[in-house]
Protein backbone atom coordinates (compact mmCIF):
# COMPACT_ATOMS: atom_id res chain seq x y z
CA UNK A 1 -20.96 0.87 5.50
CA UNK A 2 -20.61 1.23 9.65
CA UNK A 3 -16.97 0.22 8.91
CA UNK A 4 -15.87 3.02 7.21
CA UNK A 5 -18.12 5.21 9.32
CA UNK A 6 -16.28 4.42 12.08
CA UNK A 7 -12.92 4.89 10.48
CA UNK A 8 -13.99 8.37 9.61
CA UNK A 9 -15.89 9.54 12.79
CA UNK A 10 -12.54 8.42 14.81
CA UNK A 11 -10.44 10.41 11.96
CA UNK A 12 -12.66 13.23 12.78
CA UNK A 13 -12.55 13.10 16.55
CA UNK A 14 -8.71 13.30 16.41
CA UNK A 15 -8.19 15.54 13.72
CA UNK A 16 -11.12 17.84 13.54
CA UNK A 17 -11.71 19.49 10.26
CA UNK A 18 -8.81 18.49 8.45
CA UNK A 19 -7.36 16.60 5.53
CA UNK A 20 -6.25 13.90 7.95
CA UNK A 21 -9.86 13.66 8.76
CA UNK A 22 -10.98 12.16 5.55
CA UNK A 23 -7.78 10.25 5.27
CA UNK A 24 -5.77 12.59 2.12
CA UNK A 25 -2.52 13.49 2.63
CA UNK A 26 -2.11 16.57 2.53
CA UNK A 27 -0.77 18.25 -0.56
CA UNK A 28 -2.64 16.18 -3.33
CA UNK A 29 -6.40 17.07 -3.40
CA UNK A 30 -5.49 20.04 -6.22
CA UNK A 31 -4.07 17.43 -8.36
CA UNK A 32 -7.32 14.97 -7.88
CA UNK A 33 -9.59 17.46 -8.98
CA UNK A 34 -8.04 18.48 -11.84
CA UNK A 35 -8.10 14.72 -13.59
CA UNK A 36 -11.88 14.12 -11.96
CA UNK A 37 -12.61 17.75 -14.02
CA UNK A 38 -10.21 17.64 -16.59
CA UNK A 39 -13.65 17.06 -19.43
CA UNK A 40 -15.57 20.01 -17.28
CA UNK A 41 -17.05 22.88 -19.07
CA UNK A 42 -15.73 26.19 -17.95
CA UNK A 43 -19.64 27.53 -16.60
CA UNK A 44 -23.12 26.12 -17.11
CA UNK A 45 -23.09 23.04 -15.51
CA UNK A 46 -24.15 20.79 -12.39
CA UNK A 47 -22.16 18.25 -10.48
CA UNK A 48 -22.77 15.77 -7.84
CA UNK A 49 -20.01 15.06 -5.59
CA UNK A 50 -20.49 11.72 -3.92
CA UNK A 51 -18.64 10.97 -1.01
CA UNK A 52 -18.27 14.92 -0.42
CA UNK A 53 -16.02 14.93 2.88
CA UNK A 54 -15.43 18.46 3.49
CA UNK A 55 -16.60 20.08 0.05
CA UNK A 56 -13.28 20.29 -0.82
CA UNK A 57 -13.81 19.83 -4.80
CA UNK A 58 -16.64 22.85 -4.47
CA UNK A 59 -14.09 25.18 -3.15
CA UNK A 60 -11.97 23.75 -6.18
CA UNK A 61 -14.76 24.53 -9.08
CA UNK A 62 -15.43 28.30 -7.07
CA UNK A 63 -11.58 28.70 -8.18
CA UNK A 64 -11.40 27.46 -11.38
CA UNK A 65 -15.24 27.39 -12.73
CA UNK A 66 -18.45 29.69 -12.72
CA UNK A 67 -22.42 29.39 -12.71
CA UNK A 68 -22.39 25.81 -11.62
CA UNK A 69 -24.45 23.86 -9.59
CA UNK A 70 -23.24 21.68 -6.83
CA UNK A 71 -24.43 18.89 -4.39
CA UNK A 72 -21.95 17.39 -2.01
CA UNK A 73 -23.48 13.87 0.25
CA UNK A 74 -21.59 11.99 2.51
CA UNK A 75 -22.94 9.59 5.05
CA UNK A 76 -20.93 11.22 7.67
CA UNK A 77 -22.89 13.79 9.68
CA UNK A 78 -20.02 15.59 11.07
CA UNK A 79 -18.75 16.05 7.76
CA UNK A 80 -22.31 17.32 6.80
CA UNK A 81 -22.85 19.62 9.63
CA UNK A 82 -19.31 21.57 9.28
CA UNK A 83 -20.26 22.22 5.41
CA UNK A 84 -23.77 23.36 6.35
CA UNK A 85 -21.97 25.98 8.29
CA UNK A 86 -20.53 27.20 5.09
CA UNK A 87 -23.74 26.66 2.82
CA UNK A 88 -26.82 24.80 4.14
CA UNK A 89 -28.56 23.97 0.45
CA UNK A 90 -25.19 22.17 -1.40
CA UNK A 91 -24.66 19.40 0.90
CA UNK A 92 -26.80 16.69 1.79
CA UNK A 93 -26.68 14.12 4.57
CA UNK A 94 -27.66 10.23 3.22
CA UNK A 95 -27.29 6.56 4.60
CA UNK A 96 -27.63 5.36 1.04
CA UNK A 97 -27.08 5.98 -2.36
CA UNK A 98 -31.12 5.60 -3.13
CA UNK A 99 -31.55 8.68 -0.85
CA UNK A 100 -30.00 11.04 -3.41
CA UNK A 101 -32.81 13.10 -4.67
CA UNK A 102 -34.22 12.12 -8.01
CA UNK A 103 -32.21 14.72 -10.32
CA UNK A 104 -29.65 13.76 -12.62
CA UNK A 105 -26.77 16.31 -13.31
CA UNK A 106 -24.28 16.85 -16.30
CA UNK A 107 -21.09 15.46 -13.78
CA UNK A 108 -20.44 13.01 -10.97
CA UNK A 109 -17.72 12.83 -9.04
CA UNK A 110 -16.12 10.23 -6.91
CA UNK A 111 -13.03 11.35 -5.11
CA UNK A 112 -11.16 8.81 -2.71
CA UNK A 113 -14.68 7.15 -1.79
CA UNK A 114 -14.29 4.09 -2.04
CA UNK A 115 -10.53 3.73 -0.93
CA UNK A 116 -11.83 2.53 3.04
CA UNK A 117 -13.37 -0.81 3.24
CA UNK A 118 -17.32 -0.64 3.67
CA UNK A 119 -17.12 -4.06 5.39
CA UNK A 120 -15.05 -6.63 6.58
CA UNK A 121 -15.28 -8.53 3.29
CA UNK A 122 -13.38 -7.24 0.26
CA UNK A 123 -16.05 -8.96 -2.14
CA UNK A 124 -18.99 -7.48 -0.14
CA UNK A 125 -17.48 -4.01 -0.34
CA UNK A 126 -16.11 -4.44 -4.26
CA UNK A 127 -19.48 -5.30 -4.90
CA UNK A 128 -21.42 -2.69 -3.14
CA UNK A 129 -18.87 -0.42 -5.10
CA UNK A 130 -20.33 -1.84 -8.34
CA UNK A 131 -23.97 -1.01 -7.14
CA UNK A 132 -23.37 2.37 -6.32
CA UNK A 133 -21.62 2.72 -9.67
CA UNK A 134 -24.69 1.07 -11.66
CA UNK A 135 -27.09 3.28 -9.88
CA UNK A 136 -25.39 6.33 -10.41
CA UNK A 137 -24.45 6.31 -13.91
CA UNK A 138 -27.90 5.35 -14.64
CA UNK A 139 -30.29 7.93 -12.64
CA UNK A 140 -28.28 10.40 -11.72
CA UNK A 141 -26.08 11.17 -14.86
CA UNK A 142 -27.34 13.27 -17.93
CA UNK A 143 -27.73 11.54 -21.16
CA UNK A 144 -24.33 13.73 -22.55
CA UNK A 145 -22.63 13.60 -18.46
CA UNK A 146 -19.72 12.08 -17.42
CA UNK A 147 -18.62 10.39 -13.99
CA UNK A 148 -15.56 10.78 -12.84
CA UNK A 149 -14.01 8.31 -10.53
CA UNK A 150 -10.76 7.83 -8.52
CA UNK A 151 -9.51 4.85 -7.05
CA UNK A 152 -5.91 3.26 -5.36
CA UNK A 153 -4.85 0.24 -7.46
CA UNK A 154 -2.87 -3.01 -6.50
CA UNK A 155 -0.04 -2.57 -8.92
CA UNK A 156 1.64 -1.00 -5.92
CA UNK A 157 4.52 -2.95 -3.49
CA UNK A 158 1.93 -2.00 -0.37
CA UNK A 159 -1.28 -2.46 0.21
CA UNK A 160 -3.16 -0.74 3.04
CA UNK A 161 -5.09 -2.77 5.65
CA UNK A 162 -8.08 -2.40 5.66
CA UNK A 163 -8.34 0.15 2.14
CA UNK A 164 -10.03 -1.29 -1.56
CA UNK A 165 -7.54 -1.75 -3.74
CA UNK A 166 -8.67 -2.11 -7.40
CA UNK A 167 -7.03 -4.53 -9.83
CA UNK A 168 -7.27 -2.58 -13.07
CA UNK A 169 -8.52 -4.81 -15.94
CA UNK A 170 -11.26 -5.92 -13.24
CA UNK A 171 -12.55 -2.67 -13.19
CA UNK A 172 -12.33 -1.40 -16.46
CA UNK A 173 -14.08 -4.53 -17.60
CA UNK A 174 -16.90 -3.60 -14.89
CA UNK A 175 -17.38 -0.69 -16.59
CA UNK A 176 -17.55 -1.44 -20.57
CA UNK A 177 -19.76 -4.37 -19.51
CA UNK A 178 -21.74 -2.32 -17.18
CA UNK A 179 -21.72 1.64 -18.10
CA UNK A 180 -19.78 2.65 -20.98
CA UNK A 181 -17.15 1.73 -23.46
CA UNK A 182 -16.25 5.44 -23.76
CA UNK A 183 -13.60 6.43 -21.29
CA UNK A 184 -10.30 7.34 -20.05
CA UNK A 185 -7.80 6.09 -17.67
CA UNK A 186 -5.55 8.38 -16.35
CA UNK A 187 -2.70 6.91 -14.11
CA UNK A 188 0.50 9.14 -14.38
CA UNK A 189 0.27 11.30 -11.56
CA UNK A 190 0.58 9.37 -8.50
CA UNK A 191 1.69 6.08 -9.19
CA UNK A 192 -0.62 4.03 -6.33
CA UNK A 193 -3.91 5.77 -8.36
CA UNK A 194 -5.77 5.70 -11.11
CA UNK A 195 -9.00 8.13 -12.15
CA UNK A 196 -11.69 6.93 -14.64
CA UNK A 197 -13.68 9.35 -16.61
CA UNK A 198 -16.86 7.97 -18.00
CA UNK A 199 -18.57 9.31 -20.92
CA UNK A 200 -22.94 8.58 -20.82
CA UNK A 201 -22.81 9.35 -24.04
CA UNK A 202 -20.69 6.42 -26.18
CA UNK A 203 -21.35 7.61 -29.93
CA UNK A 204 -20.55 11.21 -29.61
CA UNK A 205 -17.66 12.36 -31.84
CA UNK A 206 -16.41 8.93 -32.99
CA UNK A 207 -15.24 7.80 -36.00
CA UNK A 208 -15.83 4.56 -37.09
CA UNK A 209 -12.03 3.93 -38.38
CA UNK A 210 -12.91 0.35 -39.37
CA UNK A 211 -15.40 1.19 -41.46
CA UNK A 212 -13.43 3.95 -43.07
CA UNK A 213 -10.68 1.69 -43.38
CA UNK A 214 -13.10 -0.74 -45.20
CA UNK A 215 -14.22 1.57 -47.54
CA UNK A 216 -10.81 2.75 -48.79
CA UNK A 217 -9.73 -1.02 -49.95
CA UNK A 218 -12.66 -1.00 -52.62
């Protein structure tokens, strides 16, 4: 991941503690949050926030949510160290997604993560994207949790140098082979992104209609 490290630590040097710093225009984090949250209960929950940058979704649920529980990691030390100055026990400092600490929580989210290229290669980055994915759905969300994922797409007339791109149908087959067949895609507010919000648990309030339907024709 030294790639995007270094794209960050430079954004940092220049910019300090800023949007500009974690590459966001400014303006649009509000509207983020509220699809990555939009399935949130109101109080009474936990939430990992992978890829924290500045804690900027914490200061979002103090605003809009009560009695959670938060834990913001980032691989970026000077992103750690300036939210330590605000609260030392929510934010974590980690090289790799193994060096979470083994606790799952009821919601993960994944805001603008993955956007910067991890490596040179598109594959190798796509596919450590994948991994970290896998890993997290699967010991770090609760059995009922969701995880909540945004991501720029290629159905766009420009595409960044050096940023991930997604192709859509790619992904969304990754993820009902992989994690879940229960989820939504949300794509109408900025037309370059999409958010994914991926429900653990895939029987929970559904109806099978086809079996309904069956049992009407006899």
């Amino acid at each position: 991941m030294e790639l995007a490290k270094k794209t960050y630590i430079e954004a940092y040097k220049k910019f300090g503690k800023s949007n500009a710093s974690i590459l966001i225009p400014k303006g649009r984090q509000e509207e983020r949050f509220k699809l990555l949250t939009q399935f949130f209960k109101k109080e009474n929950f936990s939430v990992l926030d992978f890829g924290c940058g500045f804690g900027d979704l914490r200061s979002f649920l103090q605003k809009n949510h009560s009695n959670f529980e938060y834990l913001g990691v980032d691989i970026i030390k000077e992103f750690i160290e300036e939210n330590k100055k605000i609260s030392k026990n929510e934010f974590l400092l980690i090289k790799e997604v193994t060096d979470i600490p083994k606790k799952k929580f009821d919601y993960i989210c994944i805001s603008g993560t993955f956007n910067v290229l991890y490596y040179d290669s598109l594959e190798k980055h796509e596919a450590k994207v994948y991994e970290i994915l896998k890993y997290l759905f699967e010991n770090h969300l609760n059995d009922d949790g969701i995880l909540s994922v945004d991501f720029m797409h290629d159905e766009v007339d420009y595409i960044q140098e050096k940023a991930y791109h997604i192709n859509i149908p790619k992904m969304y087959n990754f993820i009902v082979d992989n994690l879940s067949k229960r989820l939504v895609i949300n794509k109408h507010i900025f037309c370059y992104e999409v958010t994914f919000n991926i429900f653990k648990n895939t029987t929970k309030n559904r109806v099978n209609l086809y079996s309904d339907y069956k049992n009407i024709l006899k």
